[in-house]
C-alpha atoms as a PDB file:
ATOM      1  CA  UNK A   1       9.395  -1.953 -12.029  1.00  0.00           C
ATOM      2  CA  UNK A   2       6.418  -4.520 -10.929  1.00  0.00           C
ATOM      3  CA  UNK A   3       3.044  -4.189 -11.448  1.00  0.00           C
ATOM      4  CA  UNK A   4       0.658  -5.252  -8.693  1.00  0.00           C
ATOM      5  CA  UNK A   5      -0.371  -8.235 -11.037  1.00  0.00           C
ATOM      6  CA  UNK A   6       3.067  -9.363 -11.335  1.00  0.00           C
ATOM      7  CA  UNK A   7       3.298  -9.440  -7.761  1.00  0.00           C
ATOM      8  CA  UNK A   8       0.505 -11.294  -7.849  1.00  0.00           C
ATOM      9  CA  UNK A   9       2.089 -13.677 -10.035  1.00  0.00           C
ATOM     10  CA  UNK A  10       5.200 -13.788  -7.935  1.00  0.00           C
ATOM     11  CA  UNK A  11       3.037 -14.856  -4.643  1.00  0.00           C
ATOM     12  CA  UNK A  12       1.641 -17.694  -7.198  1.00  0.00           C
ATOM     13  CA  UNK A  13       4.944 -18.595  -7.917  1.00  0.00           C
ATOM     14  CA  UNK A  14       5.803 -18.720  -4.141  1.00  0.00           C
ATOM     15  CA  UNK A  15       3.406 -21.166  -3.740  1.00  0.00           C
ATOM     16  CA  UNK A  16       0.467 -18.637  -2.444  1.00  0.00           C
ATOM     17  CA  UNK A  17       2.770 -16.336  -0.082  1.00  0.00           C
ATOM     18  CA  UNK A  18       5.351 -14.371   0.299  1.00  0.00           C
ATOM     19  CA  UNK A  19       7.407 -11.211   1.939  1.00  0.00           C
ATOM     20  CA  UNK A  20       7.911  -8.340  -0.147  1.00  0.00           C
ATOM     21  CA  UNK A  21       8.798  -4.548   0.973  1.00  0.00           C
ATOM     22  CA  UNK A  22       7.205  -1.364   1.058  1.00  0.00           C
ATOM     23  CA  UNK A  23       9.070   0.156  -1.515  1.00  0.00           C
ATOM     24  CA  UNK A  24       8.561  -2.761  -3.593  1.00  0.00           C
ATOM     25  CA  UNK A  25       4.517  -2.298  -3.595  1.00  0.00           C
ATOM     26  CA  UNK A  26       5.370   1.579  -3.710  1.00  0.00           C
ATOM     27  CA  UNK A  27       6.930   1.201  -7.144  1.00  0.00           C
ATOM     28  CA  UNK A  28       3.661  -1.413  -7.816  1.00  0.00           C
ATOM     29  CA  UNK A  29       1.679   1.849  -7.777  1.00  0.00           C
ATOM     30  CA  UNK A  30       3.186   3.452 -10.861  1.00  0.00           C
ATOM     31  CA  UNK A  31       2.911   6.867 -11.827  1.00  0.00           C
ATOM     32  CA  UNK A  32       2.212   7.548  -7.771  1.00  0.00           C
ATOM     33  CA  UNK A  33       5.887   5.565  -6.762  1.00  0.00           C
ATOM     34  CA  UNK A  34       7.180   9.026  -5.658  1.00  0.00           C
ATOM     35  CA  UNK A  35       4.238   9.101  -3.290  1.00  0.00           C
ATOM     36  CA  UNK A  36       5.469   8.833   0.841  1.00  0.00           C
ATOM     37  CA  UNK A  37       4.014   6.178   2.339  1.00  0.00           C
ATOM     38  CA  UNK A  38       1.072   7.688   4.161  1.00  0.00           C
ATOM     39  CA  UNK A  39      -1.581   6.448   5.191  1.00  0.00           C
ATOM     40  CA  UNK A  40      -3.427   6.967   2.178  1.00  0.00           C
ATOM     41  CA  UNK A  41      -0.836   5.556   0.305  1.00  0.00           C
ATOM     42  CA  UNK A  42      -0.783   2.450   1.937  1.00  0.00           C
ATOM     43  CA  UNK A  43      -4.596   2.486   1.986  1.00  0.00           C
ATOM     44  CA  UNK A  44      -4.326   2.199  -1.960  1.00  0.00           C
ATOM     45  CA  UNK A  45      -1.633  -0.615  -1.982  1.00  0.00           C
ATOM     46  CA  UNK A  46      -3.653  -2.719   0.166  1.00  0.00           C
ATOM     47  CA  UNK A  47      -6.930  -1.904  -1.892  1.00  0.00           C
ATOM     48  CA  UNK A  48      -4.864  -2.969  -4.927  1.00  0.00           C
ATOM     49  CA  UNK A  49      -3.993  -6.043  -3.619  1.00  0.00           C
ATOM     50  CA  UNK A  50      -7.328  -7.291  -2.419  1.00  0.00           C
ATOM     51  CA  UNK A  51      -8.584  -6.122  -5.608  1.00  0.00           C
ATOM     52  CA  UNK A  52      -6.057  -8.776  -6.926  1.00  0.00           C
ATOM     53  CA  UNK A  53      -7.090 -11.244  -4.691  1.00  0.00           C
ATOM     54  CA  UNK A  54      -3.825 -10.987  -2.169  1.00  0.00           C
ATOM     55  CA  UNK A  55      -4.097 -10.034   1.501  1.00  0.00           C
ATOM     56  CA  UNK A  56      -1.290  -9.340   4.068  1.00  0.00           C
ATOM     57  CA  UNK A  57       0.090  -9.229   6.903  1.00  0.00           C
ATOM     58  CA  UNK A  58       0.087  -6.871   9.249  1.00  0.00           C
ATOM     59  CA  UNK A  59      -3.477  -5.801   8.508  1.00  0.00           C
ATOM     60  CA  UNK A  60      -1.857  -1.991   8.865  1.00  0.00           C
ATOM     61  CA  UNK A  61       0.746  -1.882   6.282  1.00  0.00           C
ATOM     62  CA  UNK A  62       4.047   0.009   7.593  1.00  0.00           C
ATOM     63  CA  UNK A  63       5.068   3.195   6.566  1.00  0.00           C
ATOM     64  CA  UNK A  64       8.304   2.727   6.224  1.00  0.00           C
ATOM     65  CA  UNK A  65       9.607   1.360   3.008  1.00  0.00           C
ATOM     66  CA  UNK A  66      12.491  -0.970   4.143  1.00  0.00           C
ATOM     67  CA  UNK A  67       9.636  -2.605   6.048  1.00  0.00           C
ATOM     68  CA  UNK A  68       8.602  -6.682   4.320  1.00  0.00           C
ATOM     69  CA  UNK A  69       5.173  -7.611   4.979  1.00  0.00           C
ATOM     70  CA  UNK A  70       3.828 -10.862   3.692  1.00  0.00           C
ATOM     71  CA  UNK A  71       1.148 -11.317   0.998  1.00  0.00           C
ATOM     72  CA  UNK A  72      -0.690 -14.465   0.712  1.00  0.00           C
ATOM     73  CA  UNK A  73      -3.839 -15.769  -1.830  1.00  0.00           C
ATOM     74  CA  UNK A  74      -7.009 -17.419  -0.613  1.00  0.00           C
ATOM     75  CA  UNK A  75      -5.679 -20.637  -2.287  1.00  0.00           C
ATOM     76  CA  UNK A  76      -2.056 -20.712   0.109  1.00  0.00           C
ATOM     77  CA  UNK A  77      -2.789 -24.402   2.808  1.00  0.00           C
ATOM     78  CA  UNK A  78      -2.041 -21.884   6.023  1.00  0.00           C
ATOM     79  CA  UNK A  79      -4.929 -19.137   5.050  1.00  0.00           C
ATOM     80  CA  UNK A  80      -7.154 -20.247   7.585  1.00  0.00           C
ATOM     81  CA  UNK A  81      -4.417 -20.182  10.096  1.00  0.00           C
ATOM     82  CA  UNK A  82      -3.380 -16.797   9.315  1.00  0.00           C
ATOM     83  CA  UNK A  83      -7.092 -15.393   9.241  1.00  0.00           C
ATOM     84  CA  UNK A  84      -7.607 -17.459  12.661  1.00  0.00           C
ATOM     85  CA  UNK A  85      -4.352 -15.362  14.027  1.00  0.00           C
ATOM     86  CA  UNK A  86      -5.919 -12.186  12.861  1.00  0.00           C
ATOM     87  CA  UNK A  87      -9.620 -12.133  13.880  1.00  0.00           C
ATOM     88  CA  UNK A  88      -9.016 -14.012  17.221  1.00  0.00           C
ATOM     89  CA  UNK A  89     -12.396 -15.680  18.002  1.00  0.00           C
ATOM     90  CA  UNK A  90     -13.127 -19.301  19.865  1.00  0.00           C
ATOM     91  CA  UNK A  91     -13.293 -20.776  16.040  1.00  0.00           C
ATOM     92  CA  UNK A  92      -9.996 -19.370  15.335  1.00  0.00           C
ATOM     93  CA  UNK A  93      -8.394 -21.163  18.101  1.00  0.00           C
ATOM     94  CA  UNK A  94      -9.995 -24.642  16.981  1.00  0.00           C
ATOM     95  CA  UNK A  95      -9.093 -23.862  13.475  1.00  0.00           C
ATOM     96  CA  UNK A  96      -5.628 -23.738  14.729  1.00  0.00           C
ATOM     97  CA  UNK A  97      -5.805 -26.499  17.383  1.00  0.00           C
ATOM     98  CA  UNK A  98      -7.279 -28.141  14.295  1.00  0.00           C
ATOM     99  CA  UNK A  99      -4.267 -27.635  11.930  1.00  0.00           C
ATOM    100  CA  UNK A 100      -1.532 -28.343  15.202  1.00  0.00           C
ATOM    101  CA  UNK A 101      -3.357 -31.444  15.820  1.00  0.00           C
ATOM    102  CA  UNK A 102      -3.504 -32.539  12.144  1.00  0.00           C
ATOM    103  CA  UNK A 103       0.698 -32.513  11.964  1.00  0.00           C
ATOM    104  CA  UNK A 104       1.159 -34.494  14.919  1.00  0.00           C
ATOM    105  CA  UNK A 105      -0.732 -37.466  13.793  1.00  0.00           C
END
């Protein structure tokens, strides 16, 4: 069974992201693994992993433990891509023309 910190370490190891399932994060939580993944539940895991320092993606987390979301750090090179894709605003779209642009030259 994982921690929350060693997933942490694992999405360091993954150079700053990676896809990981419900149950996964579930068993994270500990003594509360046996918990269904309500909404409260998932509330927790994704308060745990900011508290870490690790957000992800989808902003909801699923309910359903086969389900992979991705976790990412602050420090992975596509952060400011992904935040751009989640808060769409004018800046987010020249952050990501930005970054498109930047690979073609």
């Amino acid at each position: 069974m994982k921690t929350f910190r060693e997933v942490r370490s694992e999405v360091e190891k993954s150079f700053g992201i990676r896809a990981i399932t419900m149950d996964e994060l579930r068993e994270a939580m500990g003594e509360n693994k046996k918990k269904k993944l309500g909404r409260n539940v998932c509330e927790t895991i994704s308060q745990s992993l900011q508290s870490l320092g690790l957000e992800h993606f989808p902003a909801e987390l699923p309910s359903s433990g086969p389900k992979k979301v991705l976790l990412f750090t602050h420090s992975f090179a596509g952060w400011d891509v992904i935040t751009a894709l989640l808060n769409p605003s004018d800046e987010g779209v020249e952050v990501i023309r930005e970054r498109l642009n930047s690979r073609r030259k």
